[in-house]
Protein backbone atom coordinates (compact mmCIF):
# COMPACT_ATOMS: atom_id res chain seq x y z
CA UNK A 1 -0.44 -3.65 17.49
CA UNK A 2 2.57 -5.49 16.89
CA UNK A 3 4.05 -4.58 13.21
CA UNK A 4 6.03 -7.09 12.68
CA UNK A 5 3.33 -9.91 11.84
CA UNK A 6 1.46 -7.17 9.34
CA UNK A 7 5.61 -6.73 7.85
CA UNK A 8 5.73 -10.96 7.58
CA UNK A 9 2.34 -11.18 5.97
CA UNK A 10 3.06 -8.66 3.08
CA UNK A 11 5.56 -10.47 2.16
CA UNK A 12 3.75 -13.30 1.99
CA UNK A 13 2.02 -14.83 -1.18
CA UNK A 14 -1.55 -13.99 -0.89
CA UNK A 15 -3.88 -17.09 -1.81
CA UNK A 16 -6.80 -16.60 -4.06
CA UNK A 17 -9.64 -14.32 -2.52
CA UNK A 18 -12.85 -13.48 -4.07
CA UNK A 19 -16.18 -12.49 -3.44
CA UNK A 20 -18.81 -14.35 -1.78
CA UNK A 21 -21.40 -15.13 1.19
CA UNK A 22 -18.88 -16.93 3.46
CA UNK A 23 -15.71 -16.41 5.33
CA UNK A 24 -13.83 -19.92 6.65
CA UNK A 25 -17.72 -20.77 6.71
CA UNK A 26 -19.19 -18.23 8.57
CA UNK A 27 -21.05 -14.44 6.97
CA UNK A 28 -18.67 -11.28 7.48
CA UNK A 29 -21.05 -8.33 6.16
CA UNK A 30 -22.28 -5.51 7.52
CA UNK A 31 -23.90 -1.98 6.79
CA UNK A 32 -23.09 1.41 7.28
CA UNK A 33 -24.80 4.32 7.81
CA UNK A 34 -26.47 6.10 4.60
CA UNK A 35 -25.35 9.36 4.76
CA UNK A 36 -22.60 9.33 7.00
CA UNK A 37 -21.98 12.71 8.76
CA UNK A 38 -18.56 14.37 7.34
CA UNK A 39 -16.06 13.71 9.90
CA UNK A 40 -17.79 11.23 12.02
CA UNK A 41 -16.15 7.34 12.17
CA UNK A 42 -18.11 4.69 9.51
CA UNK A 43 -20.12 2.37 11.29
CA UNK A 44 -19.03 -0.84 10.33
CA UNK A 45 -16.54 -2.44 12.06
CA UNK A 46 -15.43 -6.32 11.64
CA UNK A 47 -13.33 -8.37 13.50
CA UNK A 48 -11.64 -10.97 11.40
CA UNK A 49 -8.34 -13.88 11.95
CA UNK A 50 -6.87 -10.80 14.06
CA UNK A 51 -7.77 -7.81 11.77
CA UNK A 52 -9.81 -4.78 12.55
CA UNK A 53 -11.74 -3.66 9.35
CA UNK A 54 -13.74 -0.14 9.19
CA UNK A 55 -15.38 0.54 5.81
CA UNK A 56 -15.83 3.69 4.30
CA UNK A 57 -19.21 3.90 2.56
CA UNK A 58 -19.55 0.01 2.17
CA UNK A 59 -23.41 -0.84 2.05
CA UNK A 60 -22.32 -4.26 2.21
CA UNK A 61 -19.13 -6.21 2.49
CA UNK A 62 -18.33 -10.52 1.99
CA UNK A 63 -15.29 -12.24 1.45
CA UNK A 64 -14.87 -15.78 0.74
CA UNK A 65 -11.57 -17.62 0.57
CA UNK A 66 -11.66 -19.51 -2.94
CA UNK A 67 -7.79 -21.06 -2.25
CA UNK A 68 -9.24 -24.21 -0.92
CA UNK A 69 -8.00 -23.84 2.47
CA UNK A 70 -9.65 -22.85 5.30
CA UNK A 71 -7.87 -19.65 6.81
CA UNK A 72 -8.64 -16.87 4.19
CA UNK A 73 -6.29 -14.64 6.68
CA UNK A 74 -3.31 -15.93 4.67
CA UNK A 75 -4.23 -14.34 1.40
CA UNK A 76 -5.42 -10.58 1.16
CA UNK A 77 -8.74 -9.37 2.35
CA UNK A 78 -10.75 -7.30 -0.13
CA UNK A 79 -13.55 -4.13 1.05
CA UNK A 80 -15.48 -3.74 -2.13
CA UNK A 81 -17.39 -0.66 -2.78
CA UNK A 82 -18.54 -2.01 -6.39
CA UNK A 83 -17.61 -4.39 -8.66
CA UNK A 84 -15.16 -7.73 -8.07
CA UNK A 85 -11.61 -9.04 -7.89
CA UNK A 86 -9.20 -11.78 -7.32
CA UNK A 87 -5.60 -12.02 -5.84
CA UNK A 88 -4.01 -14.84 -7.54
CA UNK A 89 -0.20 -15.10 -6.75
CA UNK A 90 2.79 -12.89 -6.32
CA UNK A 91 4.32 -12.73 -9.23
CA UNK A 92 0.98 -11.85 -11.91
CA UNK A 93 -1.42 -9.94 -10.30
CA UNK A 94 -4.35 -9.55 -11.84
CA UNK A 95 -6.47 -7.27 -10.41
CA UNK A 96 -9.99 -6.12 -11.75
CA UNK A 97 -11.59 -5.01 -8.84
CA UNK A 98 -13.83 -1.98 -9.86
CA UNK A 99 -13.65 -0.04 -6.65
CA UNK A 100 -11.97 -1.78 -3.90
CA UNK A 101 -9.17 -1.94 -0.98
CA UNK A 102 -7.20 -4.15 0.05
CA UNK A 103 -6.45 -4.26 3.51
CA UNK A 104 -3.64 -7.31 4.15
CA UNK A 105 -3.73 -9.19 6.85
CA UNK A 106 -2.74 -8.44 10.45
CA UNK A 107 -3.13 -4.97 9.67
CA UNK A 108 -5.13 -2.58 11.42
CA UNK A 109 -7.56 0.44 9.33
CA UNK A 110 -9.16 2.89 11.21
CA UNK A 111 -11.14 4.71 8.13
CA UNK A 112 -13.29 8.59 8.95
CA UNK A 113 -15.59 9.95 6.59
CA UNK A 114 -13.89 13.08 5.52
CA UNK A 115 -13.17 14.85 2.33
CA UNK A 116 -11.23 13.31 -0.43
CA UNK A 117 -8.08 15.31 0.02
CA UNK A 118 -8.21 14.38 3.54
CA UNK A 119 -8.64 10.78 3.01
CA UNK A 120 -5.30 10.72 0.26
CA UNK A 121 -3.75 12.40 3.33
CA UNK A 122 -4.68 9.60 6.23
CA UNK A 123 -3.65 7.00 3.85
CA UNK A 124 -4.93 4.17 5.75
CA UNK A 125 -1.82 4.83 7.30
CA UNK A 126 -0.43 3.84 4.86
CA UNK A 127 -2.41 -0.10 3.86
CA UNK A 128 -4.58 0.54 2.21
CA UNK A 129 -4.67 0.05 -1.85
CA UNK A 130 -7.42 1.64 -4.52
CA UNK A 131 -7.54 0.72 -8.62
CA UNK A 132 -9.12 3.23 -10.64
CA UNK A 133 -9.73 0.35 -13.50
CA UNK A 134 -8.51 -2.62 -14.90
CA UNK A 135 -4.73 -2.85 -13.92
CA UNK A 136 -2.15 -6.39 -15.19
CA UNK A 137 1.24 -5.67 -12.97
CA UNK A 138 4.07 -8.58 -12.84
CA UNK A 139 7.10 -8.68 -10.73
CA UNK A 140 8.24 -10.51 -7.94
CA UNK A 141 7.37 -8.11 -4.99
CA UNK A 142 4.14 -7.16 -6.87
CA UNK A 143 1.73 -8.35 -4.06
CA UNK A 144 3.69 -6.34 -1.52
CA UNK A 145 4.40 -3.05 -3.42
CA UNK A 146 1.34 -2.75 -5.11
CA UNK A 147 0.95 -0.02 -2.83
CA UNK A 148 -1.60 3.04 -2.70
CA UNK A 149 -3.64 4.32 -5.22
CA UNK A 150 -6.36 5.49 -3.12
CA UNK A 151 -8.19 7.97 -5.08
CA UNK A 152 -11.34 10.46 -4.07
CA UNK A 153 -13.76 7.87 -6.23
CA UNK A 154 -13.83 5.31 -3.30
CA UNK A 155 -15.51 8.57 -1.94
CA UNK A 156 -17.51 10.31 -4.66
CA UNK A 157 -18.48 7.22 -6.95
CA UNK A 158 -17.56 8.76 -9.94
CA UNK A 159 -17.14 6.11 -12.33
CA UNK A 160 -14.11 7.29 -14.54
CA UNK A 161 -10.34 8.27 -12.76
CA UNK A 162 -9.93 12.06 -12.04
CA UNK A 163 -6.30 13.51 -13.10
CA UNK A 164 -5.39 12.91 -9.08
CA UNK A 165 -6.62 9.14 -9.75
CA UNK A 166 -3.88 8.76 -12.31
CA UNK A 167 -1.25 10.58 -10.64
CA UNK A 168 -1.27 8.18 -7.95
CA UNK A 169 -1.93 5.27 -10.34
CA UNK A 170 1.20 6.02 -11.55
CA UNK A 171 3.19 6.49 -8.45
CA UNK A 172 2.00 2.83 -7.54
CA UNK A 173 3.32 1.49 -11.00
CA UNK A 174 6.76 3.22 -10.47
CA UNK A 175 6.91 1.95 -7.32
CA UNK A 176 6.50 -1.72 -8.49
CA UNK A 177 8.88 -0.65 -11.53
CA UNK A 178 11.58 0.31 -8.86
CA UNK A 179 11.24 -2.64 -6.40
CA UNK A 180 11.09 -5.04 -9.48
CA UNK A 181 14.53 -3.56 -10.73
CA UNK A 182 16.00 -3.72 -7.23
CA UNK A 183 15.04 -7.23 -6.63
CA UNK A 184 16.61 -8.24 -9.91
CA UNK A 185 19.85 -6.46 -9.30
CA UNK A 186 19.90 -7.79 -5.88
CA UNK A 187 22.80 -10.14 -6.47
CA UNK A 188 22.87 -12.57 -3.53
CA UNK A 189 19.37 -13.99 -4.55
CA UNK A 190 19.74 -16.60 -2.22
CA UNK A 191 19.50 -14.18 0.63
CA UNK A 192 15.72 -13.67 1.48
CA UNK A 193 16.56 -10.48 3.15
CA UNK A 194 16.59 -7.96 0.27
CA UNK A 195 13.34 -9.55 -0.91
CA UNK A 196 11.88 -9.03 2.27
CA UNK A 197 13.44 -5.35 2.62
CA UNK A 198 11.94 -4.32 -0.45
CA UNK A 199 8.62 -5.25 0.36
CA UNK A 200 8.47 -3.67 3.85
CA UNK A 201 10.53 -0.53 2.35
CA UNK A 202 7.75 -0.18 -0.44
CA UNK A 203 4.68 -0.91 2.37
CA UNK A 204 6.23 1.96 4.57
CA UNK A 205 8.27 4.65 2.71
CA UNK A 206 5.15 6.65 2.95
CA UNK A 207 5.56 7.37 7.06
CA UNK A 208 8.68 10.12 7.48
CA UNK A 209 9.31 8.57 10.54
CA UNK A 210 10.21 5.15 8.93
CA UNK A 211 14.31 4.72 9.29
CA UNK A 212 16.72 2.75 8.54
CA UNK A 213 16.60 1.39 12.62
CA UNK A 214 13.07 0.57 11.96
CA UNK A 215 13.73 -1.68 8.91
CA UNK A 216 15.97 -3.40 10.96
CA UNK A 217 13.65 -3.92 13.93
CA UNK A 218 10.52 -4.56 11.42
CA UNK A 219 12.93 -7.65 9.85
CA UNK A 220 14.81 -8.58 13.40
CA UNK A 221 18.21 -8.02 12.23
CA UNK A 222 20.68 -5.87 13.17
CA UNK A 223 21.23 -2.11 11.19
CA UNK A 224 25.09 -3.38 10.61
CA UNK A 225 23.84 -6.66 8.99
CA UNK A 226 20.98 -5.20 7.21
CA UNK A 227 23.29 -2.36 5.58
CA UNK A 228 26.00 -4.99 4.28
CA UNK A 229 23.91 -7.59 2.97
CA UNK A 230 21.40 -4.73 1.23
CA UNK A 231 24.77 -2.76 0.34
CA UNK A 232 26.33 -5.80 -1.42
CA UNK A 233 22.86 -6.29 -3.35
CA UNK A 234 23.15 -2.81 -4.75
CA UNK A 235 21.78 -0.26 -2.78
CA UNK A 236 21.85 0.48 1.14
CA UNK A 237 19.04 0.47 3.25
CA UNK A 238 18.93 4.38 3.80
CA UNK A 239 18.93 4.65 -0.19
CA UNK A 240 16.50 2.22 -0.90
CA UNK A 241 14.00 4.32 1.21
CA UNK A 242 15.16 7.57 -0.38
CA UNK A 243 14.67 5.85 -4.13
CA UNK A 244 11.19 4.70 -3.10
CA UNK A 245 9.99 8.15 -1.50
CA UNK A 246 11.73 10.45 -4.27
CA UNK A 247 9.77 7.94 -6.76
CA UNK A 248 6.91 8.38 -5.63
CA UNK A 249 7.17 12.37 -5.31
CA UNK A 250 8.52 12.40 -8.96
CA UNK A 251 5.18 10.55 -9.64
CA UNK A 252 3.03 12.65 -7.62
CA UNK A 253 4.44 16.11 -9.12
CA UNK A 254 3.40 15.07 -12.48
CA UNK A 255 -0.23 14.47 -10.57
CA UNK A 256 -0.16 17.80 -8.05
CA UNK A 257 2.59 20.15 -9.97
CA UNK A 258 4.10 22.59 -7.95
CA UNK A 259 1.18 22.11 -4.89
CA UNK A 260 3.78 19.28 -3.76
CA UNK A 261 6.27 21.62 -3.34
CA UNK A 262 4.29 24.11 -0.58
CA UNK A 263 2.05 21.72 1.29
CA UNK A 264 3.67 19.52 4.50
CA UNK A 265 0.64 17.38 4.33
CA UNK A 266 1.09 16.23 0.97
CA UNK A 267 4.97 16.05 1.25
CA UNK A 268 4.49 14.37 4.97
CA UNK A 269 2.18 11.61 2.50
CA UNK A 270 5.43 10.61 0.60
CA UNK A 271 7.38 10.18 3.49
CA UNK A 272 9.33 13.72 3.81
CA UNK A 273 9.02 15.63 6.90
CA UNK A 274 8.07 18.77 5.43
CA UNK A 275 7.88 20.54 1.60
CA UNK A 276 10.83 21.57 1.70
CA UNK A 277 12.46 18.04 3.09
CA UNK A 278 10.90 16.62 -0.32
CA UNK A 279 12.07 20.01 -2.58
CA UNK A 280 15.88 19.37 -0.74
CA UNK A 281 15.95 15.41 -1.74
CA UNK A 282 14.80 16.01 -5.37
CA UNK A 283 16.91 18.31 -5.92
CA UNK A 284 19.64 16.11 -4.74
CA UNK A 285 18.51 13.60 -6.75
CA UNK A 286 18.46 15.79 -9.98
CA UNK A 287 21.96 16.82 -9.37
CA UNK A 288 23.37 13.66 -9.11
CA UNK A 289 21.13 12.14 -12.41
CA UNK A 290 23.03 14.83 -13.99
């Protein structure tokens, strides 16, 4: 699938989208299996405004756009496991959405019924977005760096946020923390493309394979122009991605402790290649904060 569309549309401000029998006039539910076999696919699978949707233990799932309009695709699609929610701009986000995801548009989510620990690792690849409660976050990239607080209670249905919840909780708020203070040191405001580079930055840190030539071809502009604009904002391109992934682990150590620092998968889930990739760039970071 094309990623530059799903890049666009994060960026975008989401209209409101809430709960309800009817999408652009038509149902969008469905039903999955009861006890779905650990490690087989969910059976629910939804086609909707050019976005495949798999649920993971969803008895039932409706959307309906409230914005007025008649394409709900332009705001953010919501998967609710229990409870409700509403998107309502980009810059106050108020989300009370029990247990939900939010899957934006154009994006695809292939979702597998396996453990907990293996679903934090998958990640949605990366799109997919859990609350473990109330959460109130302002900022103007909020709607696109809200990013990834999935947590093992989308799987379990325990009603109260486990220590992991809260770990990545966190990581998500000092990820909106960080893009919020980059966007307001970004000094050519009038230059849409450090807005826009935050956002996709933020929405794909997570992948180790994400570069600096990606950014670039995610945004259609060329690495040389990228690096000066972002460079006279502040920061360059290739340290924008470092300060979101070394957030994030700094987050998530406080969450796993010293796991982080032996296990690939979990370092490969903040966007280093390996543990010791991630154990290198902290430390590099330390050094240099001293």
């Amino acid at each position: 699938m094309d990623q530059e569309p799903a890049a666009r549309a994060a960026v975008a401000a989401p209209t409101a989208v809430s709960f309800g029998p009817t999408v652009c006039g038509g149902p969008v539910s469905g039903r999955a299996p009861a006890s779905p076999e650990r490690g087989a696919s969910i059976a629910i699978e939804k086609q909707f405004a050019g976005v495949t949707i798999r649920a993971v233990r969803q008895d039932e799932m409706t959307v309906r756009d409230t914005s007025g309009g008649t394409d709900a695709a332009t705001g953010s699609l919501w998967l609710v496991q229990r409870g409700s929610g509403t998107v309502r701009s980009t810059t106050d986000t108020d989300f009370r959405a029990g247990d939900a995801i939010v899957v934006p548009p154009a994006t695809s989510v292939a979702v597998t019924a396996v453990s907990p620990l293996e679903m934090l690792h998958l990640l949605f690849r990366g799109k997919a977005r859990w609350w473990p409660t109330s959460v109130r976050v302002s900022g103007p990239t909020a709607s696109s760096v809200i990013a990834f607080a999935l947590a093992s209670s989308v799987w379990t249905g325990t009603p109260s946020p486990t220590h992991l919840e809260v770990g990545h909780l966190r990581s998500a708020l000092e990820i909106v923390a960080l893009s919020t203070v980059m966007a307001a040191a970004g000094t050519p405001r009038t230059d849409p493309l450090v807005g826009r580079a935050d956002a996709v930055i933020a929405e794909n840190a997570h992948d180790p394979d994400f570069t600096v030539e990606t950014l670039a071809r995610r945004l259609s502009v060329s690495r040389r122009h990228l690096t000066r604009v972002l460079s006279e904002a502040g920061r360059s391109p290739a340290h924008r991605i470092r300060d979101v992934r070394v957030a994030r682990a700094k987050a998530a150590w406080a969450a796993h402790g010293d796991e982080l620092f032996r296990d690939d998968l979990l370092a490969r889930w903040f966007g280093f290649r390996s543990a010791r990739a991630l154990r290198e760039n902290l430390s590099r970071v330390d050094t240099l904060d001293r």
